[in-house]
N, C-alpha and C. Protein backbone atom coordinates (compact mmCIF):
# COMPACT_ATOMS: atom_id res chain seq x y z
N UNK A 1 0.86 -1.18 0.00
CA UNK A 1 0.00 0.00 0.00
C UNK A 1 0.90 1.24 0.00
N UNK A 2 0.86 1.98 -1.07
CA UNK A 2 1.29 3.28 -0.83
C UNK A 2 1.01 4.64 0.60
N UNK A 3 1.80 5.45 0.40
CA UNK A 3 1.91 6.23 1.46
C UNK A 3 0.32 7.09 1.26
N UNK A 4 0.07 7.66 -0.08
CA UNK A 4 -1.21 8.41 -0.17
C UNK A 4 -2.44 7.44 -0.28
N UNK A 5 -2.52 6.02 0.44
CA UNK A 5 -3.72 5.23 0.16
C UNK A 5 -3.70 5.29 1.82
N UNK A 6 -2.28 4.91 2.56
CA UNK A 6 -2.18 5.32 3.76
C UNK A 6 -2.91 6.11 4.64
N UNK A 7 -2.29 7.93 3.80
CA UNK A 7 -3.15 9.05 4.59
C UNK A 7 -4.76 8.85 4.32
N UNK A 8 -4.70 8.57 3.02
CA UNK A 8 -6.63 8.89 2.81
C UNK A 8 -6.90 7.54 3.79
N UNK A 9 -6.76 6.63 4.27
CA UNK A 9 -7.53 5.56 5.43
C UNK A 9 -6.88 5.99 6.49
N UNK A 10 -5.87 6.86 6.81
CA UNK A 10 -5.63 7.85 8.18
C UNK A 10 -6.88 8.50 8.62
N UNK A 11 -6.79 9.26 7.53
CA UNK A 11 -7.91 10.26 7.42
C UNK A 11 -9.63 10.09 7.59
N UNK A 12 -10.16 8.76 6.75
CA UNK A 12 -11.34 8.45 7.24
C UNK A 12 -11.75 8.07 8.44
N UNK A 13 -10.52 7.13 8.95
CA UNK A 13 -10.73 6.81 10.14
C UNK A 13 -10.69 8.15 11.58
N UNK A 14 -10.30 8.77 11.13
CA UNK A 14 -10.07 9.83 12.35
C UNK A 14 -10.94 10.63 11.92
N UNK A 15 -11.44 10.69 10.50
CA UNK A 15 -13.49 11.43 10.38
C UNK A 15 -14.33 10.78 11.38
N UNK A 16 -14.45 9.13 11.51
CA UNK A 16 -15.14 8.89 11.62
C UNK A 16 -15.30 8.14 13.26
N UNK A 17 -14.17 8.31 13.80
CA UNK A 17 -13.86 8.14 15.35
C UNK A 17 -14.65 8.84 16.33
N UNK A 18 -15.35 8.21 17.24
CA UNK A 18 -16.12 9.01 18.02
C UNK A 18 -15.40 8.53 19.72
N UNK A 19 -15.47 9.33 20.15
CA UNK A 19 -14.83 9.81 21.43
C UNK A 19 -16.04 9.78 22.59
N UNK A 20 -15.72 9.10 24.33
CA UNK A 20 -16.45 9.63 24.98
C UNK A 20 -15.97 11.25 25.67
N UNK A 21 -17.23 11.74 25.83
CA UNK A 21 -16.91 12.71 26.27
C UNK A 21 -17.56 13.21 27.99
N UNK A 22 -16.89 13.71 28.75
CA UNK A 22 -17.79 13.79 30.36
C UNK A 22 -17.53 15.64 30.89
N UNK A 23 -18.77 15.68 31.23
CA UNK A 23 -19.05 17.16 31.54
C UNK A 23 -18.12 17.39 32.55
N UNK A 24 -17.42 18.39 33.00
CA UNK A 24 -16.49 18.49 34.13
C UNK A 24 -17.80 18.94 35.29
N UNK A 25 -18.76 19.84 35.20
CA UNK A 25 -19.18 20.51 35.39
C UNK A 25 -21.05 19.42 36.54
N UNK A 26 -21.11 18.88 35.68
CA UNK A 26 -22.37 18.12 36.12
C UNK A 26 -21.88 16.52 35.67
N UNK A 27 -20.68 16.00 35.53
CA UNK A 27 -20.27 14.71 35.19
C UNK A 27 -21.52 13.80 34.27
N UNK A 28 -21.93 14.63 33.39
CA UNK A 28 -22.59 13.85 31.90
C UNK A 28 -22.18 13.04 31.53
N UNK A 29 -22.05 12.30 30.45
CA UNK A 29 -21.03 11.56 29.75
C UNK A 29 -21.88 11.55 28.33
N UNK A 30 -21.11 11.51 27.13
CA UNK A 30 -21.97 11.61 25.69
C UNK A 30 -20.59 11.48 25.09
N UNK A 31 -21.47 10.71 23.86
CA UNK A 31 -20.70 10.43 22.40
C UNK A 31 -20.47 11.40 21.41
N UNK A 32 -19.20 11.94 20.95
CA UNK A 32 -19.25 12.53 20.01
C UNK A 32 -18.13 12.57 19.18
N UNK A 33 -17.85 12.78 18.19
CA UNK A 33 -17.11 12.46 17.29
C UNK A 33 -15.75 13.24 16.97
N UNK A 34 -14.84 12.50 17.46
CA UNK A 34 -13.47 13.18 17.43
C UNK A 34 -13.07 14.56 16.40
N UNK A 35 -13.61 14.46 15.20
CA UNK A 35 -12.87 15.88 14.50
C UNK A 35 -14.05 17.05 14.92
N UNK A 36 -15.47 16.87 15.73
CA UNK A 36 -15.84 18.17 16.30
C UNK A 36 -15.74 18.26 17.83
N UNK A 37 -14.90 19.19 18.31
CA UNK A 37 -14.74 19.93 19.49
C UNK A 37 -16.25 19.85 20.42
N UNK A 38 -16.12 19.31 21.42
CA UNK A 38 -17.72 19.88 22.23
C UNK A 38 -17.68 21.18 22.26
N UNK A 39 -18.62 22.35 22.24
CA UNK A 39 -18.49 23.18 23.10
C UNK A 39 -19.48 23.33 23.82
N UNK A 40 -20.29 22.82 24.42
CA UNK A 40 -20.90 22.77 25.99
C UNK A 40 -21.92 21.29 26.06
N UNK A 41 -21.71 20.87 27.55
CA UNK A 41 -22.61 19.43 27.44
C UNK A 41 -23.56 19.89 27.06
N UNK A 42 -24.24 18.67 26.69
CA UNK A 42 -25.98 18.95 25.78
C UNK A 42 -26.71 18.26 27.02
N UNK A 43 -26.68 18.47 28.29
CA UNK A 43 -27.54 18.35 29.67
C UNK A 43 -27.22 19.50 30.35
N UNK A 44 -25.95 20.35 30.03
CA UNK A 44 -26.00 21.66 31.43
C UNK A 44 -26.65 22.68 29.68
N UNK A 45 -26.12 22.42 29.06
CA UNK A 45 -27.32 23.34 28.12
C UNK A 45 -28.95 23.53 27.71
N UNK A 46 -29.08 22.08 28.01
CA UNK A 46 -30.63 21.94 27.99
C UNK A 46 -31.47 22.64 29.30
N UNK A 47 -30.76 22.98 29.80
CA UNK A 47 -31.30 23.36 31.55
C UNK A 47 -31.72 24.74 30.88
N UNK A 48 -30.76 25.30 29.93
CA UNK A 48 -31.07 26.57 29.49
C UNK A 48 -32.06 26.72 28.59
N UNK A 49 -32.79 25.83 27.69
CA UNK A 49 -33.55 25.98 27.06
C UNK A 49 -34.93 25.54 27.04
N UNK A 50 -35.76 26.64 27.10
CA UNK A 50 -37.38 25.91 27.42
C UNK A 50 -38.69 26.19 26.60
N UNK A 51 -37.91 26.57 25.25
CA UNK A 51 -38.53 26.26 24.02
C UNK A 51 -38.30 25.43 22.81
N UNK A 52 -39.10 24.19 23.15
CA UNK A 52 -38.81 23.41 22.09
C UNK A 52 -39.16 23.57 20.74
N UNK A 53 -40.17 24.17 20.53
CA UNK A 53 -40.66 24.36 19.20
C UNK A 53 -39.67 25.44 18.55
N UNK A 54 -39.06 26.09 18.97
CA UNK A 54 -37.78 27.06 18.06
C UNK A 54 -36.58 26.76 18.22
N UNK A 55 -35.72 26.77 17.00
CA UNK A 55 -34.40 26.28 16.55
C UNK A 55 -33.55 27.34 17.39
N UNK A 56 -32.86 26.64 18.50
CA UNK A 56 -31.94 27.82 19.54
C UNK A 56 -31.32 28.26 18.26
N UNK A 57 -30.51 29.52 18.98
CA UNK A 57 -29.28 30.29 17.58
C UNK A 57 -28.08 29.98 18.53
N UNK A 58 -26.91 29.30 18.11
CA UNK A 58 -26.03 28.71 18.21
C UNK A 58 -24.97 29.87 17.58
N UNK A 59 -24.20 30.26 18.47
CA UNK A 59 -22.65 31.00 18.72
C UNK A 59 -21.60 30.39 18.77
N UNK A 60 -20.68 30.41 17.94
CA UNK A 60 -19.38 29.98 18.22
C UNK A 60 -18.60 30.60 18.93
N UNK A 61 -17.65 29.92 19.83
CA UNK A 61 -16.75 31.02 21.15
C UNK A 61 -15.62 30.80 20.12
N UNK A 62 -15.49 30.28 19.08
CA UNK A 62 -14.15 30.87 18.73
C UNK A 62 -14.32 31.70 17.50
N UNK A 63 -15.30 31.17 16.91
CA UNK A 63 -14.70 32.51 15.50
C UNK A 63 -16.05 33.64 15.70
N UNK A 64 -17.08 33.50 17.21
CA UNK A 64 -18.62 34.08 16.80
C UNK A 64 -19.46 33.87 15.78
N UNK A 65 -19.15 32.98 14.79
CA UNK A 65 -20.64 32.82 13.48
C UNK A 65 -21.77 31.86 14.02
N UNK A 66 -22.95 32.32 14.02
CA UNK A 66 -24.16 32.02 14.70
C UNK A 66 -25.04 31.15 13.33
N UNK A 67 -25.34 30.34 13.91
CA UNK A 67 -26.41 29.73 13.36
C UNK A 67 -27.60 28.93 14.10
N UNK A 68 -29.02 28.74 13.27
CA UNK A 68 -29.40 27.84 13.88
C UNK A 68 -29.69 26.55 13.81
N UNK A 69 -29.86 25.65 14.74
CA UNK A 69 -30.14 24.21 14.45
C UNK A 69 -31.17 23.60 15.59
N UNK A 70 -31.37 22.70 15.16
CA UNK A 70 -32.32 21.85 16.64
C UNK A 70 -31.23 21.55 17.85
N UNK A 71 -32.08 21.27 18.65
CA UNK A 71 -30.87 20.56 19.89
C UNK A 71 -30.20 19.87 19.58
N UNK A 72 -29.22 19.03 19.98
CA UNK A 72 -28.39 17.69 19.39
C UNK A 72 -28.77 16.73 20.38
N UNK A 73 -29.42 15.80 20.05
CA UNK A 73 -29.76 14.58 20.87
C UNK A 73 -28.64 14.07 21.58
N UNK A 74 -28.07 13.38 20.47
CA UNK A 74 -26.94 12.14 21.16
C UNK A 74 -25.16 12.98 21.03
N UNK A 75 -24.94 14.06 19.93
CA UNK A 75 -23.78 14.43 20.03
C UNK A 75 -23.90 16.30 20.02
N UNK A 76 -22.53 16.70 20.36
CA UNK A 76 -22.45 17.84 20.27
C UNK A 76 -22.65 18.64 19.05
N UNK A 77 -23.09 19.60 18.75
CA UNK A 77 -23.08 20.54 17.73
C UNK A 77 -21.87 21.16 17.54
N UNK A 78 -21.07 21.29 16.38
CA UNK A 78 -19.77 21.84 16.04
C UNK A 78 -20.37 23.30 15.42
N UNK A 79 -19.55 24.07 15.39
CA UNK A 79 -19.76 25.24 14.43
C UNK A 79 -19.00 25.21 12.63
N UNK A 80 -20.31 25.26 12.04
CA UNK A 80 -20.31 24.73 11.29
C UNK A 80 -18.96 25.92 9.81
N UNK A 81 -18.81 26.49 10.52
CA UNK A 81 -17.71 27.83 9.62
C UNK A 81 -16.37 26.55 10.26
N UNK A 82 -15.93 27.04 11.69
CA UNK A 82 -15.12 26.12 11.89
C UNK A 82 -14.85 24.41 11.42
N UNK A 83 -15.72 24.03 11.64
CA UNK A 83 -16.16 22.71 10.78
C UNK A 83 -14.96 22.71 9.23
N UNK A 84 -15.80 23.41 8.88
CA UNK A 84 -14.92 23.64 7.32
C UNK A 84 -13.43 23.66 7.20
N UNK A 85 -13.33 24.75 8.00
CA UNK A 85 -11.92 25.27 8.07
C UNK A 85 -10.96 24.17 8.33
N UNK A 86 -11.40 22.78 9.44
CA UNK A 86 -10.81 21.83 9.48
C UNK A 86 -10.82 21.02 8.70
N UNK A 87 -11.45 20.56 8.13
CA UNK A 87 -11.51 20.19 6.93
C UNK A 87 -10.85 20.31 6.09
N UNK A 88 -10.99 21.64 5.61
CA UNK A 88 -10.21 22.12 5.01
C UNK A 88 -8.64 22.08 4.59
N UNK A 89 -7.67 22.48 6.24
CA UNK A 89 -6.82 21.54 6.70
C UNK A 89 -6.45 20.63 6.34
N UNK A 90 -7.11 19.53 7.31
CA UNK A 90 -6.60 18.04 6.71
C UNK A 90 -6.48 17.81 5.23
N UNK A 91 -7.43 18.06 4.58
CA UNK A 91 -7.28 18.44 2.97
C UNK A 91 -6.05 18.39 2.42
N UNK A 92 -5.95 19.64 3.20
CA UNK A 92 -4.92 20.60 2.34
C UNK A 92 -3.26 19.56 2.96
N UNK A 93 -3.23 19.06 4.02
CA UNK A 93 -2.15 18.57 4.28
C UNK A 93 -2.31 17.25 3.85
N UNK A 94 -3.46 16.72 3.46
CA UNK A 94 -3.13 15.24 2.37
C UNK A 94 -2.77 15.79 1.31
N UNK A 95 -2.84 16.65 0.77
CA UNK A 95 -2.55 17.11 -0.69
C UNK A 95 -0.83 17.06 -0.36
N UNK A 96 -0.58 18.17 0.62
CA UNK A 96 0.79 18.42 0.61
C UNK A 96 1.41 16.87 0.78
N UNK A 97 0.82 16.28 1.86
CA UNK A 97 1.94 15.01 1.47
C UNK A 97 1.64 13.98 0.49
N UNK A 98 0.45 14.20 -0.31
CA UNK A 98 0.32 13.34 -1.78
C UNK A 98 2.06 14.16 -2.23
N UNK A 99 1.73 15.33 -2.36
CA UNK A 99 2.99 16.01 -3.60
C UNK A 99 4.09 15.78 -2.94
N UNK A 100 4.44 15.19 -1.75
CA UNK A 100 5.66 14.90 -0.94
C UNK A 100 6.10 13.61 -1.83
N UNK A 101 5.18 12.23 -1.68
CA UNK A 101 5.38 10.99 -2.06
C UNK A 101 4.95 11.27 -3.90
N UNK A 102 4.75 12.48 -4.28
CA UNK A 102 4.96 12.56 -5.89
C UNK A 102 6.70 12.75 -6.06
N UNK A 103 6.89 13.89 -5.33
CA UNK A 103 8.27 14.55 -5.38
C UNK A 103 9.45 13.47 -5.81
């Protein structure tokens, strides 16, 4: 197996890795998937919300782009600008080391 058949099954597998995760805060515990970041348990957040029929608006603490979505049942909500950007990333550094093992 080559080195770039390598990264691309590096790569899916660490898409598709899910992680436990535990609230420091109220000791939760929930599944969610290694390439999105939690940013807050989905039990000390639900305490905050007491309308179900409207899509909360969702803030990112790192870049601020807001969107909305439903609650997240079983995993965390990522921000979906950031989202990309990682993506993006990894991308961009399989490319660079495809053109490494071209070189």
């Amino acid at each position: 197996m080559d080195e770039e058949k390598i990264l691309e099954k590096a790569f899916e597998m660490l898409k598709k890795r899910k992680l436990m995760w535990e609230c420091k805060k109220c000791g939760y515990k929930w599944i969610g998937r290694s390439i999105s970041k939690p940013n807050q348990c989905p039990r000390c957040h639900a305490r905050d919300w007491d309308n179900p029929k409207e899509k909360p608006i969702w803030k990112c603490y790192r870049c601020g782009y807001e969107w909305k979505a439903k609650y997240p049942d079983k995993e965390p909500r990522y921000c979906p600008n950031c989202h990309k950007r990682e993506i993006t990333r990894l991308e961009d550094y399989q490319k660079q080391m495809a053109n490494k093992i071209d070189s």
